[in-house]
N, C-alpha and C. Protein backbone atom coordinates (compact mmCIF):
# COMPACT_ATOMS: atom_id res chain seq x y z
N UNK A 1 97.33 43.23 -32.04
CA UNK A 1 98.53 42.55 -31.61
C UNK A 1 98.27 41.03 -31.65
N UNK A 2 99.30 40.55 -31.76
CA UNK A 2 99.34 39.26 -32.65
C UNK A 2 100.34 38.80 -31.36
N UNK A 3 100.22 37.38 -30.60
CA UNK A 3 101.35 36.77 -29.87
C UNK A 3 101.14 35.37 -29.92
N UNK A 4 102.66 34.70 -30.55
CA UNK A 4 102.74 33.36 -30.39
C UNK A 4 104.10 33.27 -29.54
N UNK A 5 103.92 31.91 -28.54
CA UNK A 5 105.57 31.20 -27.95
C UNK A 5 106.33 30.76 -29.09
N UNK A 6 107.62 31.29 -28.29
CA UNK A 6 108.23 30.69 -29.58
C UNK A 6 109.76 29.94 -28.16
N UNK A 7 109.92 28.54 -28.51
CA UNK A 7 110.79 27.63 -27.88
C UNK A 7 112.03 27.63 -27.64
N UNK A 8 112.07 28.60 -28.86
CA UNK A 8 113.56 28.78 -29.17
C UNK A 8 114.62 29.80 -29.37
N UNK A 9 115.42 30.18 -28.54
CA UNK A 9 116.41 31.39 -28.37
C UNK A 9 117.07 31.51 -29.98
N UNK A 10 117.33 30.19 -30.10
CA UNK A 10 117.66 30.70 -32.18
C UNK A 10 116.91 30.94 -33.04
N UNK A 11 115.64 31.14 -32.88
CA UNK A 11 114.51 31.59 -33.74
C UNK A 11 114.13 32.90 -33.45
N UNK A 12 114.49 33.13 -31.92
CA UNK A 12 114.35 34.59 -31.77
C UNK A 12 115.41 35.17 -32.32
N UNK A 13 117.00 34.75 -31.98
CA UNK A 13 118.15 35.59 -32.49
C UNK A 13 118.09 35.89 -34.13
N UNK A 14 117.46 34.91 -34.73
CA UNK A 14 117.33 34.60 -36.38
C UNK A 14 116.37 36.08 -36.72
N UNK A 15 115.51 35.99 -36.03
CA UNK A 15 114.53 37.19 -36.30
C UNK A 15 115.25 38.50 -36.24
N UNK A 16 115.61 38.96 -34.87
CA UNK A 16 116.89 40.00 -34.62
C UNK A 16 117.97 40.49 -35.03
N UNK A 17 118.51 39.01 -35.57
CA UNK A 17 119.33 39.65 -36.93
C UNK A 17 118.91 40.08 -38.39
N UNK A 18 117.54 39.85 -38.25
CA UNK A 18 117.54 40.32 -40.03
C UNK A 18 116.75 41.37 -40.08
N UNK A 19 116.17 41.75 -38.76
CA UNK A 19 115.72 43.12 -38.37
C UNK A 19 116.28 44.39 -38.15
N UNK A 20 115.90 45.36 -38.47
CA UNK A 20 116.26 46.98 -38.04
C UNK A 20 115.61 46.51 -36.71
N UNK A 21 116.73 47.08 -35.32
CA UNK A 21 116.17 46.69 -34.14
C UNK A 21 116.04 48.41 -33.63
N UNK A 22 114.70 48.76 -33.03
CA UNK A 22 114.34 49.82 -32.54
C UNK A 22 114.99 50.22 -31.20
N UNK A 23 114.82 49.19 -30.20
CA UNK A 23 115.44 49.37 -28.72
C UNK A 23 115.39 47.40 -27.76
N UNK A 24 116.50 47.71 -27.15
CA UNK A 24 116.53 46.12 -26.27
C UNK A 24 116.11 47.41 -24.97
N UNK A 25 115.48 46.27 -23.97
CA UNK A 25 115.14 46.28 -22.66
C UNK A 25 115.72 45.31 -22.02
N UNK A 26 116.10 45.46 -20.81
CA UNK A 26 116.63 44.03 -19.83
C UNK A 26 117.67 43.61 -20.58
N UNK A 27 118.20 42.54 -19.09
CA UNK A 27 119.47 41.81 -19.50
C UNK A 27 119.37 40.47 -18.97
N UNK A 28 119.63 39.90 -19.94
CA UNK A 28 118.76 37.91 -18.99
C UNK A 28 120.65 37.73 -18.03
N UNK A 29 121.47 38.43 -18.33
CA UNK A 29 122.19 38.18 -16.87
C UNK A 29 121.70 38.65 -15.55
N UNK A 30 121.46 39.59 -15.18
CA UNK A 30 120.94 40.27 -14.64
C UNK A 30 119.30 40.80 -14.19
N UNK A 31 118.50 40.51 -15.11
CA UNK A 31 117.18 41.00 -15.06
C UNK A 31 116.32 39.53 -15.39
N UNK A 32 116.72 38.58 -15.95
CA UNK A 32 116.68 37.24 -16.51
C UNK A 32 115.63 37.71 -17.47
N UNK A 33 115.58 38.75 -17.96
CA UNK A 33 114.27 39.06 -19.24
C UNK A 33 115.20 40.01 -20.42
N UNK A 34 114.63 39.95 -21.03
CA UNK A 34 115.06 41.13 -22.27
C UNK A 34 113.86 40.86 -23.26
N UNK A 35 113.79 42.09 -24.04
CA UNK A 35 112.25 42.64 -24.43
C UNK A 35 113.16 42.83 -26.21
N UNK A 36 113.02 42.76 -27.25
CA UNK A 36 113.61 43.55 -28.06
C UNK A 36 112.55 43.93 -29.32
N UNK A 37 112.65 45.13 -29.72
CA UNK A 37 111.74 45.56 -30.53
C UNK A 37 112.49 46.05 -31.46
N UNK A 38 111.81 45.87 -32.74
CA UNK A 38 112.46 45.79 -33.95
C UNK A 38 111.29 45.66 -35.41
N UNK A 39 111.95 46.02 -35.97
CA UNK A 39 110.98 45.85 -37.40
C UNK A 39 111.76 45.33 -38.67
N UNK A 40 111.09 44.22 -38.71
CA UNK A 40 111.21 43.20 -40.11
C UNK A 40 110.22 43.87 -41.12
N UNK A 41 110.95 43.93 -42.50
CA UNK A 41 109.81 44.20 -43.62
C UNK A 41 108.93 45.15 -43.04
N UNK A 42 107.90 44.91 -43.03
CA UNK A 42 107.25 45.58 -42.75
C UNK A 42 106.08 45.48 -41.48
N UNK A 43 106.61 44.66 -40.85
CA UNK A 43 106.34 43.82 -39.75
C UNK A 43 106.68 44.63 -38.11
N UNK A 44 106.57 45.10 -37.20
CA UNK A 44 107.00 45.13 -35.52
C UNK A 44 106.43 44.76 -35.02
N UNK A 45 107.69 44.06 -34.28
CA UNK A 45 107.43 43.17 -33.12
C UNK A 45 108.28 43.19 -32.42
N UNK A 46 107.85 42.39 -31.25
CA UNK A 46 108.66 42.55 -29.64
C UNK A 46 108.94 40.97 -29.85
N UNK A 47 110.57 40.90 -29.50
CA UNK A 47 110.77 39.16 -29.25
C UNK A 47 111.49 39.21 -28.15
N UNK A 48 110.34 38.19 -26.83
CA UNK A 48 110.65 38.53 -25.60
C UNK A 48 111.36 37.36 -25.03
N UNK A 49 112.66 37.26 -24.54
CA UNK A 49 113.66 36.42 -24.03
C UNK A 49 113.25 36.65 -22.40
N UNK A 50 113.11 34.81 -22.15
CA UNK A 50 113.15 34.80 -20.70
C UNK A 50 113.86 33.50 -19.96
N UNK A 51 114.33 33.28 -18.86
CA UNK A 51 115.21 32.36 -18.15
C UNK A 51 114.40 31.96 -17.54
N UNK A 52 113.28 32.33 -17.16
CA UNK A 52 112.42 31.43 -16.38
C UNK A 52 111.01 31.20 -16.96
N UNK A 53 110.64 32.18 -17.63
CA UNK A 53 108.85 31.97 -18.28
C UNK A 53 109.54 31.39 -19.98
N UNK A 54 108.00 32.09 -20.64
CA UNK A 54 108.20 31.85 -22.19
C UNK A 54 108.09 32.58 -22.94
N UNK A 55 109.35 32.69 -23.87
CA UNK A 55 109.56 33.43 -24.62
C UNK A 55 108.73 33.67 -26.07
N UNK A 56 108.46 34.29 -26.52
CA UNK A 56 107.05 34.85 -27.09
C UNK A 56 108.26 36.03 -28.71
N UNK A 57 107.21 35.95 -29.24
CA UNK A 57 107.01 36.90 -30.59
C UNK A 57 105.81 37.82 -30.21
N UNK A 58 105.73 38.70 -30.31
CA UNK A 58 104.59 39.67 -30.76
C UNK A 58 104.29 40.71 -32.15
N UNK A 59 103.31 40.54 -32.51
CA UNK A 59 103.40 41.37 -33.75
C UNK A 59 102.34 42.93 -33.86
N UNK A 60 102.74 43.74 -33.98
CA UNK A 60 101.97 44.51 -33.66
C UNK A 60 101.31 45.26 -35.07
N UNK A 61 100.18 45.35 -35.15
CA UNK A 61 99.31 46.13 -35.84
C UNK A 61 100.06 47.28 -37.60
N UNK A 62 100.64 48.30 -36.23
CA UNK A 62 101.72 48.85 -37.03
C UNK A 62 102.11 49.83 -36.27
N UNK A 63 102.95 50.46 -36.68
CA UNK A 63 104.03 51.20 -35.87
C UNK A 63 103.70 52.00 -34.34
N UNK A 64 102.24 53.02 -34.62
CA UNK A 64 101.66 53.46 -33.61
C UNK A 64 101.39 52.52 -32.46
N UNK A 65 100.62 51.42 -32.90
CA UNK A 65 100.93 49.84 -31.78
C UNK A 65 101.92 49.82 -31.28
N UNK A 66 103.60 49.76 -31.76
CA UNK A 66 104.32 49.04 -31.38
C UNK A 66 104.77 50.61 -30.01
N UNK A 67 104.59 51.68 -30.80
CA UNK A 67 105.07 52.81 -29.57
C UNK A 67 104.25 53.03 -28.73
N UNK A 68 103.10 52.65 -28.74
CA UNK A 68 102.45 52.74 -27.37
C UNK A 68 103.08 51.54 -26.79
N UNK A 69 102.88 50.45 -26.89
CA UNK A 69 103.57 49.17 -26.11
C UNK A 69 105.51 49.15 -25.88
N UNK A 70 106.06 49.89 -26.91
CA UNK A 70 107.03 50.68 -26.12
C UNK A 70 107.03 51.16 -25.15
N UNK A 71 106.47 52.28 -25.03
CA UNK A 71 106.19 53.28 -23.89
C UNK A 71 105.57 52.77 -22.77
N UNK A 72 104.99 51.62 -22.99
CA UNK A 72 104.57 50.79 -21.47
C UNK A 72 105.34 50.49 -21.32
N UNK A 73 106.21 50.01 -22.17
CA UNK A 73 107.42 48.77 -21.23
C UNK A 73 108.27 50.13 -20.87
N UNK A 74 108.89 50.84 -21.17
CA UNK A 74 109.56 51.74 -20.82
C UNK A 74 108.92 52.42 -18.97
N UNK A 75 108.01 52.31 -19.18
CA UNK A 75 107.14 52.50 -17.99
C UNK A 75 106.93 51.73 -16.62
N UNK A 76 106.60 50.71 -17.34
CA UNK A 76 106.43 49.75 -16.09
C UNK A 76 107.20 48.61 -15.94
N UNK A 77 108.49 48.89 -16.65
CA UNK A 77 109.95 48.11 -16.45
C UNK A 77 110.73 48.87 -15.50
N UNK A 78 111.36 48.14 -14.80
CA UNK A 78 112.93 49.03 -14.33
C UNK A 78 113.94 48.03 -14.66
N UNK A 79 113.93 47.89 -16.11
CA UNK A 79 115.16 47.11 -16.34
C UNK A 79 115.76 48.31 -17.08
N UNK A 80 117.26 48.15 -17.69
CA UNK A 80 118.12 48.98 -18.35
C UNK A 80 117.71 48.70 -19.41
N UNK A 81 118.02 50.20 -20.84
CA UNK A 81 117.86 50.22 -21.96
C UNK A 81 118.78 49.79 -22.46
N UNK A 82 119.39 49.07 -23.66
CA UNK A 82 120.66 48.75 -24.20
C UNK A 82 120.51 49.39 -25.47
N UNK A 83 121.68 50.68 -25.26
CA UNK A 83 122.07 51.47 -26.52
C UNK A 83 122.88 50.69 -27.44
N UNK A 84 123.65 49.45 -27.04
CA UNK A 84 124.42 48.95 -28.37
C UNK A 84 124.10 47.57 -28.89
N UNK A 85 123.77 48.07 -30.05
CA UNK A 85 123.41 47.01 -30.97
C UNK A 85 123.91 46.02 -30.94
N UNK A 86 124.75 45.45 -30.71
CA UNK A 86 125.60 44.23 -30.95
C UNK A 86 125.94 43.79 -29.40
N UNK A 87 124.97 44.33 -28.51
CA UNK A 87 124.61 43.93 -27.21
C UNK A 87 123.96 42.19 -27.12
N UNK A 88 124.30 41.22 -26.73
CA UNK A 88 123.69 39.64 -26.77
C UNK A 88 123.49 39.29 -28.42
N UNK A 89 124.82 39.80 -28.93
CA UNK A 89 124.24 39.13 -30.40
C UNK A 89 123.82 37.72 -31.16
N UNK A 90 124.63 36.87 -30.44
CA UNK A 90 124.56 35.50 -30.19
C UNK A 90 124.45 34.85 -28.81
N UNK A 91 123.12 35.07 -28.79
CA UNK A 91 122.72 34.04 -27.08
C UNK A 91 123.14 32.80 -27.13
N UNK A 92 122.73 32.09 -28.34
CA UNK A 92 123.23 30.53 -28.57
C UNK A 92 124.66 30.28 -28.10
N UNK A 93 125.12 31.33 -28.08
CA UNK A 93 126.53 31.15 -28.24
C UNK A 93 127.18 31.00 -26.42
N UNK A 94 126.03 31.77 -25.96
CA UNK A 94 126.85 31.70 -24.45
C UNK A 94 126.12 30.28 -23.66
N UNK A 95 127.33 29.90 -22.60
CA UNK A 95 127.48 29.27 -21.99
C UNK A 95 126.84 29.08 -20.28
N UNK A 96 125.15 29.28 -20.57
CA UNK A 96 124.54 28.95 -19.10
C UNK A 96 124.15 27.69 -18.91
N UNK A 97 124.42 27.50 -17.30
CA UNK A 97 124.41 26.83 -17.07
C UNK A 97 122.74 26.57 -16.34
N UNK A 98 121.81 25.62 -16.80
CA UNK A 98 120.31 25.65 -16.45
C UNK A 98 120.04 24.36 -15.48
N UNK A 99 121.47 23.54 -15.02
CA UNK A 99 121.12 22.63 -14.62
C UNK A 99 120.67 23.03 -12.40
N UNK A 100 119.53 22.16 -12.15
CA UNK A 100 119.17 22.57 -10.80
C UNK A 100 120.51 21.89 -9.61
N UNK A 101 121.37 22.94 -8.99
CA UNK A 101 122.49 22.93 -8.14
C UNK A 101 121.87 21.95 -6.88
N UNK A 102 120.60 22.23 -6.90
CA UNK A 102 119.89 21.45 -5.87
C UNK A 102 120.23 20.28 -5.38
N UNK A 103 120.43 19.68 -6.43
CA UNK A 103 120.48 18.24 -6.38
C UNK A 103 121.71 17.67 -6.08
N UNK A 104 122.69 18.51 -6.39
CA UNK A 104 123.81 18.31 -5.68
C UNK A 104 124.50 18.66 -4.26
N UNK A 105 123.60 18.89 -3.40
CA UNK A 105 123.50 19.37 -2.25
C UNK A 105 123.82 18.13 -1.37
C-alpha cells in the first residue's frame, strides 16, 4: 500500500469520476469523513475525504489488498454505506461554510 495527501477535494473528485467506484463509506455531512474505493485502470485505491484531518489517496497492491482494507473499514467504521453512485458527485460544487463562528461571538 502506497499513501500520499492529496490538498485537494477536486483532485480527489477528478479521480472518482474516471473510476469504476467499488463502495463510498461515510458522509462528510454527517460523519465529516467519507472513504471511497474504486479502481482506475488498473490501479485500487481508497480516496479519503475529510472536514477536519487530511485527505489522502491510497493505492493498494491489488485487488486482494484493497478487500482486506475494505473489510476493515467496513469493520471498524460505523459510518453508512452509500449504495448510489451519484451520491456527492460534485463536492466542489457544494456550498460549506469553513469559516470559525467563533469569532463572531
Amino acid at each position: 500500500m502506497e499513501e500520499i495527501e492529496i490538498s485537494s477535494w477536486a483532485t480527489l473528485d477528478a479521480l472518482k469520476k474516471a473510476a469504476d467506484l467499488v463502495e463510498i463509506f461515510g458522509n462528510l455531512h454527517s460523519d465529516q469523513e467519507m472513504y471511497v474505493f474504486c479502481v482506475l485502470e488498473e490501479d485500487y485505491l481508497e480516496l479519503g475525504y475529510s472536514l477536519a484531518g487530511s485527505n489522502y489517496l491510497r493505492r493498494y497492491a491489488d485487488e486482494d489488498e484493497m478487500a482486506e482494507a475494505l473489510e476493515k473499514r467496513r469493520e471498524g467504521l460505523d459510518v453508512a454505506v452509500v449504495e448510489d453512485e451519484d451520491y456527492d458527485e460534485d463536492l466542489e460544487d457544494e456550498d460549506l461554510d469553513f469559516d470559525d463562528e467563533s469569532d463572531d461571538l
